[in-house]
Protein backbone atom coordinates (compact mmCIF):
# COMPACT_ATOMS: atom_id res chain seq x y z
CA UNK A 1 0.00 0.00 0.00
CA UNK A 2 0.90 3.63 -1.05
CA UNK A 3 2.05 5.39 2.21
CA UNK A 4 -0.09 8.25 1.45
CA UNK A 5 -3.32 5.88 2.19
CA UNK A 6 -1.94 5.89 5.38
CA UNK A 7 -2.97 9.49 6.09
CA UNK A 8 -6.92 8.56 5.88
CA UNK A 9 -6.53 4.94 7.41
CA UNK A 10 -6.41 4.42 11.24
CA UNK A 11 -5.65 0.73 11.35
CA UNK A 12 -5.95 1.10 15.62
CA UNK A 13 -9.33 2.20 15.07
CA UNK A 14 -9.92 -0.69 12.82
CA UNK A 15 -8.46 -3.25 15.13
CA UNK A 16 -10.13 -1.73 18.53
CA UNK A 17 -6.81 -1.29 20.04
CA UNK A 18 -5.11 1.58 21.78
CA UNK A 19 -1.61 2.76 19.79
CA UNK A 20 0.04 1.61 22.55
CA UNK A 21 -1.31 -1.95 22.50
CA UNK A 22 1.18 -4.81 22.74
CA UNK A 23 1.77 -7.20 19.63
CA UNK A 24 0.63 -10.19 22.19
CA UNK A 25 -2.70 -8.46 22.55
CA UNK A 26 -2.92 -6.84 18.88
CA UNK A 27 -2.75 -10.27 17.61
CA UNK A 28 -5.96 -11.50 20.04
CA UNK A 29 -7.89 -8.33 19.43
CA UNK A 30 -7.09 -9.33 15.07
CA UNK A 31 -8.20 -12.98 16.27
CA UNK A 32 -11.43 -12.13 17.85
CA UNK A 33 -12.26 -9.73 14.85
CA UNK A 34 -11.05 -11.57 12.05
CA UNK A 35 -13.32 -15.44 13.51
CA UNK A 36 -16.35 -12.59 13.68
CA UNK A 37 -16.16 -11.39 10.08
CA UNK A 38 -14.47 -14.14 8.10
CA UNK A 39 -16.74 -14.53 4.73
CA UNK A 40 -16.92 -18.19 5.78
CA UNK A 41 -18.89 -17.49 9.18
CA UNK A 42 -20.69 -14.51 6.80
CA UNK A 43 -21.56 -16.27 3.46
CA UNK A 44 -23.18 -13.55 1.15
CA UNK A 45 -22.26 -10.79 3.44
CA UNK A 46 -20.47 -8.03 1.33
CA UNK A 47 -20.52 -5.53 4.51
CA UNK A 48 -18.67 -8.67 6.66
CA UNK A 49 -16.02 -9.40 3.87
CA UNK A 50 -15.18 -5.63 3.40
CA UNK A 51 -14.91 -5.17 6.86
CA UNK A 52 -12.57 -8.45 6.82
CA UNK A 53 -10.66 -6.84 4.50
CA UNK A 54 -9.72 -3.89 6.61
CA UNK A 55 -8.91 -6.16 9.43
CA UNK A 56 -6.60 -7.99 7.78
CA UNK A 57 -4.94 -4.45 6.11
CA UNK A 58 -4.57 -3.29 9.85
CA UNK A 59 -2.94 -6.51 11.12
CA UNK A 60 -0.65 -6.79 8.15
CA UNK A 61 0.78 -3.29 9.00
CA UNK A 62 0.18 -3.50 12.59
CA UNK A 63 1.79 -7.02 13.33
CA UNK A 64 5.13 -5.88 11.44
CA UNK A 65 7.21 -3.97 13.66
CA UNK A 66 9.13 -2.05 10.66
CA UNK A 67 6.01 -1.44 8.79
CA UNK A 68 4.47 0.02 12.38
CA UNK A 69 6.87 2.43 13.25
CA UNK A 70 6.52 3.80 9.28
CA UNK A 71 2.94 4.01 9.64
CA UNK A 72 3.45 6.03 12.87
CA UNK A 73 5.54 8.25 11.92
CA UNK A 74 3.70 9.05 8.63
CA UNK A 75 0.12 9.72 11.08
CA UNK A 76 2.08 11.80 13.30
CA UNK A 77 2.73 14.00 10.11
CA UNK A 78 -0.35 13.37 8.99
CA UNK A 79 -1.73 15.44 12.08
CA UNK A 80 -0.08 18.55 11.53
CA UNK A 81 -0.60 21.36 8.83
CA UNK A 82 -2.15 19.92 5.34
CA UNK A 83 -1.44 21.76 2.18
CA UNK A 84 -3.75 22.17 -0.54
CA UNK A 85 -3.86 23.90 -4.09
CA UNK A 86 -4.49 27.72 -4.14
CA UNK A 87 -7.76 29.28 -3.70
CA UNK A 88 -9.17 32.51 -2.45
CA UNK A 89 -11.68 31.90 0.83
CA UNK A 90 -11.48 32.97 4.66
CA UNK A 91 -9.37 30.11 5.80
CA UNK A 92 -6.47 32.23 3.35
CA UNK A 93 -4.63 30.71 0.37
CA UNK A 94 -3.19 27.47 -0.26
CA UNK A 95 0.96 26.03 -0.47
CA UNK A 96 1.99 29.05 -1.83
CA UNK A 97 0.22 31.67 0.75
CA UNK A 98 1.46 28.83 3.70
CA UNK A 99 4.81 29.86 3.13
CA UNK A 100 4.45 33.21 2.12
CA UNK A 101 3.07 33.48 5.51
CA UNK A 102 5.90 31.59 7.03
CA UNK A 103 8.83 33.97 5.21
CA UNK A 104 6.86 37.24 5.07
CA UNK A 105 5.05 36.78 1.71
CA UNK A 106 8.80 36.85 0.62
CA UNK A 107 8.87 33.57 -2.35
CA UNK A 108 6.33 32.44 -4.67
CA UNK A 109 6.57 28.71 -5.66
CA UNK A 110 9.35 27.71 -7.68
CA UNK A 111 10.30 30.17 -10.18
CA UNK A 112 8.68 33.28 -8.66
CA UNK A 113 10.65 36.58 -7.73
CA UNK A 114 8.70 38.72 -5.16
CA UNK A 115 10.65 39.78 -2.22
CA UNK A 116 13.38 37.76 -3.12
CA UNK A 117 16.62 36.96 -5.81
CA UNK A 118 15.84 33.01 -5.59
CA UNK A 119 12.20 30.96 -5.24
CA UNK A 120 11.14 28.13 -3.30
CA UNK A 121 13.78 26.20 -4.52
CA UNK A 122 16.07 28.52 -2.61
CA UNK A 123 14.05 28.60 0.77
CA UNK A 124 13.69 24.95 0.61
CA UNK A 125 17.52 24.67 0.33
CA UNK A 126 18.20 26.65 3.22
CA UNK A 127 16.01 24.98 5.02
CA UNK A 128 17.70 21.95 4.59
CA UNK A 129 20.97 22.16 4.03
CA UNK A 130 21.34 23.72 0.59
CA UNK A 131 22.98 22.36 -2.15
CA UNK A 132 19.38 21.22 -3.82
CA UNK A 133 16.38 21.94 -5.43
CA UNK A 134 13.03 20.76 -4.64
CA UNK A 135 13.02 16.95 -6.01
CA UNK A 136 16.72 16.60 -5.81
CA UNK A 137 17.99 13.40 -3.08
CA UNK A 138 21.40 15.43 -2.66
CA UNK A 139 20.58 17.73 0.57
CA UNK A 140 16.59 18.42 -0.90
CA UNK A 141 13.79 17.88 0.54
CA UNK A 142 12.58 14.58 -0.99
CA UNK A 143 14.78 12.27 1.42
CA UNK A 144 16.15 15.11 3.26
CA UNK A 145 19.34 13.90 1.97
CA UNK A 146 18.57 10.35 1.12
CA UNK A 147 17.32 7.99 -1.79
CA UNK A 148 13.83 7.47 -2.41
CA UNK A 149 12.53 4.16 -2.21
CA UNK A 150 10.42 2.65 -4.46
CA UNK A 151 7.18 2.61 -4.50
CA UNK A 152 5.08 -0.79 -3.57
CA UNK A 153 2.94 -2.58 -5.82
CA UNK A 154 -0.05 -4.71 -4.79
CA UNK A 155 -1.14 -8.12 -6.74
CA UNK A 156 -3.51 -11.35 -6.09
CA UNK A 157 -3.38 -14.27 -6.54
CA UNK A 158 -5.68 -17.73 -5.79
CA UNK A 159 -4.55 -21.09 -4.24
CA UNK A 160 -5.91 -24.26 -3.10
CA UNK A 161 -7.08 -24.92 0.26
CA UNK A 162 -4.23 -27.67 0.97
CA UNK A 163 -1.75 -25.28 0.27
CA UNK A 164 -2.83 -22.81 1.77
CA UNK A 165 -3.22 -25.23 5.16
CA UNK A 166 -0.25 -27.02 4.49
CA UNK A 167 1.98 -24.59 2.76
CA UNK A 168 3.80 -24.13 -0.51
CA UNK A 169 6.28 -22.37 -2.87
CA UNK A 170 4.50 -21.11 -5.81
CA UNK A 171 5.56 -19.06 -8.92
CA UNK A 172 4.05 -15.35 -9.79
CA UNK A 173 4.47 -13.74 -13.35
CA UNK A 174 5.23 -10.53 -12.51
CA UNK A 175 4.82 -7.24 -14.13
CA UNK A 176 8.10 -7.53 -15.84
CA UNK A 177 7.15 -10.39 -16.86
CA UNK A 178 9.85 -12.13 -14.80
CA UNK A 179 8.71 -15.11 -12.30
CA UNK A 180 8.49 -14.53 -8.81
CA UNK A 181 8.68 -17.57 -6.13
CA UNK A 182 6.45 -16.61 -3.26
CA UNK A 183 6.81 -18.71 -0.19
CA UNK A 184 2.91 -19.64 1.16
CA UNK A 185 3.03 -20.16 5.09
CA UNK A 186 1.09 -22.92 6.13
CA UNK A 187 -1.71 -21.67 7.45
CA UNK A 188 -3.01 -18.46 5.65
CA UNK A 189 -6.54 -17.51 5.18
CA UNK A 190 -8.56 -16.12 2.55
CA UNK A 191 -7.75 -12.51 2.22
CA UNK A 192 -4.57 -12.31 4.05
CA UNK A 193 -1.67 -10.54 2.64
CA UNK A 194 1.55 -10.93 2.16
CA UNK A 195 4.93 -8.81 1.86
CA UNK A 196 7.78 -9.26 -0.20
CA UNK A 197 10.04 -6.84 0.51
CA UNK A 198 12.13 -5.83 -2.30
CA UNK A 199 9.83 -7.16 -5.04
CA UNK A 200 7.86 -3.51 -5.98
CA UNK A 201 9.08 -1.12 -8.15
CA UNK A 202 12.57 0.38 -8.35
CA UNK A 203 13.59 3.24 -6.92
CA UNK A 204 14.30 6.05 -8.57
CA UNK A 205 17.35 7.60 -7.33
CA UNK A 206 19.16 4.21 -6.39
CA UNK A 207 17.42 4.23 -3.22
CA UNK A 208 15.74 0.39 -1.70
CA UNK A 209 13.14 -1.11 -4.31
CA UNK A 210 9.61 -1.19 -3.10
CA UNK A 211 7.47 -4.24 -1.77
CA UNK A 212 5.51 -6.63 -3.70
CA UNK A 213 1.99 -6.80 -1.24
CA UNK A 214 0.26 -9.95 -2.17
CA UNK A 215 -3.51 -10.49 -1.18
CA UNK A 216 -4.26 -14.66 -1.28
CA UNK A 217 -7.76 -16.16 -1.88
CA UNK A 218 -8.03 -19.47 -0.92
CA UNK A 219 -10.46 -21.68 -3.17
CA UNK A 220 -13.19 -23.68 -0.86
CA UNK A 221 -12.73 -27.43 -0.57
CA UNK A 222 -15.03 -30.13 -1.28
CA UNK A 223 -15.29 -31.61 2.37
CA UNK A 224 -13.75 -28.93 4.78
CA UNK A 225 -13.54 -25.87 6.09
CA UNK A 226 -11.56 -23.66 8.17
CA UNK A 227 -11.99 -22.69 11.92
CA UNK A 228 -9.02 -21.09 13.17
CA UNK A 229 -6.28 -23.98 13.23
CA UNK A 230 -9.41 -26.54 13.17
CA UNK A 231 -10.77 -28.09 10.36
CA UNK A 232 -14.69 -29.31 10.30
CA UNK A 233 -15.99 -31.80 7.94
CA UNK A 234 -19.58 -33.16 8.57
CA UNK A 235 -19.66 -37.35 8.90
CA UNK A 236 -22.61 -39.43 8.15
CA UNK A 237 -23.70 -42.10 10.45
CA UNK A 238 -26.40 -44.75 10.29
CA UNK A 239 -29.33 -44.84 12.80
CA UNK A 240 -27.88 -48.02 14.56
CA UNK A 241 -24.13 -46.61 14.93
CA UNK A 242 -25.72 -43.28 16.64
CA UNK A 243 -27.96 -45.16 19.01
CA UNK A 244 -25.87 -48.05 19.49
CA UNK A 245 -22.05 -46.17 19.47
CA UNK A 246 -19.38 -47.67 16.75
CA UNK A 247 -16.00 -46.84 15.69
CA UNK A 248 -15.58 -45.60 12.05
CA UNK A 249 -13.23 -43.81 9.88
CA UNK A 250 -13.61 -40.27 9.02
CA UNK A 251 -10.94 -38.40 6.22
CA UNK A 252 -7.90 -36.35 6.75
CA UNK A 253 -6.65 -33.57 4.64
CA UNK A 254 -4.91 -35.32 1.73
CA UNK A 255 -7.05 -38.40 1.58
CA UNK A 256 -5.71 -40.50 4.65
CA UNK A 257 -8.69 -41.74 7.30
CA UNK A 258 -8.35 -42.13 11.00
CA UNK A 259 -10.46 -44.43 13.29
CA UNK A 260 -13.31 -42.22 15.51
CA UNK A 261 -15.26 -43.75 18.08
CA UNK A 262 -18.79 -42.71 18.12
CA UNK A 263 -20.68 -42.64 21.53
CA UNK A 264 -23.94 -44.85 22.31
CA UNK A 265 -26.31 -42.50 22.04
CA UNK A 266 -24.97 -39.92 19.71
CA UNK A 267 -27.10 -37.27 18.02
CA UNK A 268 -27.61 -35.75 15.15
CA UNK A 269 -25.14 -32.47 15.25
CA UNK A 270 -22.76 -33.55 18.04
CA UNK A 271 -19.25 -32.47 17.16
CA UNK A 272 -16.69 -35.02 17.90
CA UNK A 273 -13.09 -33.52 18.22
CA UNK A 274 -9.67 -35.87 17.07
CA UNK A 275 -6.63 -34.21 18.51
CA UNK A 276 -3.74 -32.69 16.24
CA UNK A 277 -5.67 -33.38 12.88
CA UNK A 278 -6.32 -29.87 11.99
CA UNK A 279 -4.09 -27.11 10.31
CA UNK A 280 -0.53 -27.08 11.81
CA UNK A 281 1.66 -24.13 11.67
CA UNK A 282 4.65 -22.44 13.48
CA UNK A 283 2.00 -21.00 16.17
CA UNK A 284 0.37 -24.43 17.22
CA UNK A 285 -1.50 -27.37 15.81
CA UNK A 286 -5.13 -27.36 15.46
CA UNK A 287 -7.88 -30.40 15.65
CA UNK A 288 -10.16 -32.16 13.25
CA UNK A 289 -13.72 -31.38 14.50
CA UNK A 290 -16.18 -34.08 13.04
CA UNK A 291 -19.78 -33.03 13.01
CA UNK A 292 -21.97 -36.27 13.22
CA UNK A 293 -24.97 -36.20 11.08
CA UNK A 294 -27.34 -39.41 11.23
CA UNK A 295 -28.35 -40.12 7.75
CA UNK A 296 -31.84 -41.19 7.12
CA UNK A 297 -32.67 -44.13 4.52
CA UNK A 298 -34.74 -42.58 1.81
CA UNK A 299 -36.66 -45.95 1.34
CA UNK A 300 -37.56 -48.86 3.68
CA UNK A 301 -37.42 -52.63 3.22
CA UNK A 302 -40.52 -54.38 4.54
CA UNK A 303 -38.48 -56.07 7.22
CA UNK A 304 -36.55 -52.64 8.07
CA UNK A 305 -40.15 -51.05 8.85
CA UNK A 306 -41.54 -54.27 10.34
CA UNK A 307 -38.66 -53.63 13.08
CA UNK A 308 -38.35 -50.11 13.07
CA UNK A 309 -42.51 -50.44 14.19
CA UNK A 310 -41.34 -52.88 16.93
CA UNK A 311 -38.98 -50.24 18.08
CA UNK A 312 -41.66 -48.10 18.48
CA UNK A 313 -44.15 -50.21 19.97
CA UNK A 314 -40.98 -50.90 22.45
CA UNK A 315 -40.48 -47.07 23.17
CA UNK A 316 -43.97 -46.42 24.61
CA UNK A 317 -45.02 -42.93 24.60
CA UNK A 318 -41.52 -41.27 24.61
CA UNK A 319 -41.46 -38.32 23.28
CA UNK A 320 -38.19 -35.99 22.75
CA UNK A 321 -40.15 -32.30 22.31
CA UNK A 322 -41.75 -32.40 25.90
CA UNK A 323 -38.77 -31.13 27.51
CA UNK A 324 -38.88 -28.03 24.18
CA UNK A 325 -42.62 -27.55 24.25
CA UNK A 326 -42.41 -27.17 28.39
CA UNK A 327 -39.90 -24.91 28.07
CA UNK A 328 -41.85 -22.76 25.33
CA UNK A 329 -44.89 -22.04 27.40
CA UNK A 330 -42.68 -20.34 30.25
């Protein structure tokens, strides 16, 4: 992102945080926001996923220590005086009358000769150092002495979902039309960005090259989904394994299945958790959570409904929405 975004963007106001929040507790407040408005807890939401957006902006500034103390600094001189064009009004002139006012309406901008043998080149370069005009990197004003660096470029790019759990080295085109390897972390999310520093556009004046800010959308996957470090996937079960409790096999990410035991007595929607299954990065390792869902046959043998009527007859006059229609009338 441009620097001069920053001026309009306050990425502590985004986050909820106070500027001098810690990065332990600017990473939980990004957490807590980012599991609220992730487009996969907000399906069709356009309001969520913008607002997901600018969470992840902040905490992609925020989180780098380098990139925070930049972003400071350019606020804190985003506070003071702001220039604009010209124009008559009761508020006075514009960047010329500024610093007319500031050298007794002695320079005009650039080239201009009232009060004075030079311009605003000239006031400029005794205000820093002389030697320079305005625009020059030796003793000017654009570096105030030093190179410019370039500026940074932002690009996209889509992945699958197991390498964007698992992690990957993938190859950009990029606008030189020159490849550039990108190193995927295990564990990014849709929408997350990316830096890599050195990979914008040159600078100018010999000065560092810019950075190469890389926004990742992650494609959706057949079977799971994402939860933090977690992954869910939703596992049929016959009538007889719920009621009776069995042990079956329920997939991994990349095809392998473990053994789960299912309860006696299990209901439709219980989530059943299998430790270390889930996405595993340099942070922690998350679990598999398997949501049970007791399939119903769609059609009925006559000795399936012969028993399934004996069941009933067994069962008396049970019936599971007392306790719910009790609790309604209150």
């Amino acid at each position: 992102m441009a620097s001069q975004d920053w001026f309009e963007k306050d990425f502590y106001r985004v986050l909820g945080v106070d500027k001098s929040v810690s990065q332990a507790d600017l990473k939980k407040a990004y957490r807590k926001l980012a599991r609220q408005f992730h487009p996969d807890s907000n399906p069709g939401d356009t309001a969520a996923e913008s607002r997901f957006k600018e969470i992840s902006e902040a905490y992609s500034v925020l989180s780098d220590e380098e990139q925070r103390r930049e972003y400071d600094q350019i606020r804190a001189m985003g506070s003071g005086a702001r220039f604009t064009a010209g124009g008559a009004g009761p508020q006075g002139g514009g960047f010329e009358d500024v610093f007319g006012g500031l050298f007794n309406q002695g320079a005009r901008t650039r080239t201009g000769t009232r009060g004075g043998s030079g311009g605003f080149e000239d006031i400029l370069g005794g205000m820093f150092g002389g030697g320079g005009g305005f625009g020059q990197t030796s003793g000017g004003f654009r570096g105030f002495g030093g190179p410019t660096p370039g500026r940074d470029v932002t690009a996209t790019t889509s992945i699958d979902f197991v390498t964007a759990t698992k992690g990957d080295t993938v190859t950009l085109s990029g606008g030189n039309g020159k490849p550039i390897t990108v190193r995927i972390p295990a564990g990014v999310t849709d929408g997350q960005k990316l830096k890599l520093r050195g990979k914008g556009e040159p600078s100018p004046d010999g000065g560092e090259a810019g950075d190469l800010v890389l926004t990742v959308h992650v494609d959706k996957h057949p079977v799971f989904e994402r939860d933090g470090l977690n992954l869910r996937v939703n596992v049929p079960v016959t009538f007889a394994e719920a009621a009776l409790g069995a042990t079956i096999e329920v997939p991994t990410l990349g095809g392998d299945t473990v053994r789960m035991k299912v309860p006696a007595g299990t209901s439709s929607g219980r989530v059943l958790r299998i430790k270390g299954r889930g996405v595993e990065t340099k942070t922690g390792k998350g679990d598999l959570l398997a949501r049970v869902e007791v399939a119903v046959p769609n059609h009925l043998s006559a000795a399936q409904r012969e028993a399934l009527e004996a069941l009933v007859a067994a069962s008396g006059e049970e019936n599971p929405r007392d306790d719910l229609l009790a609790k309604a009338r209150v």
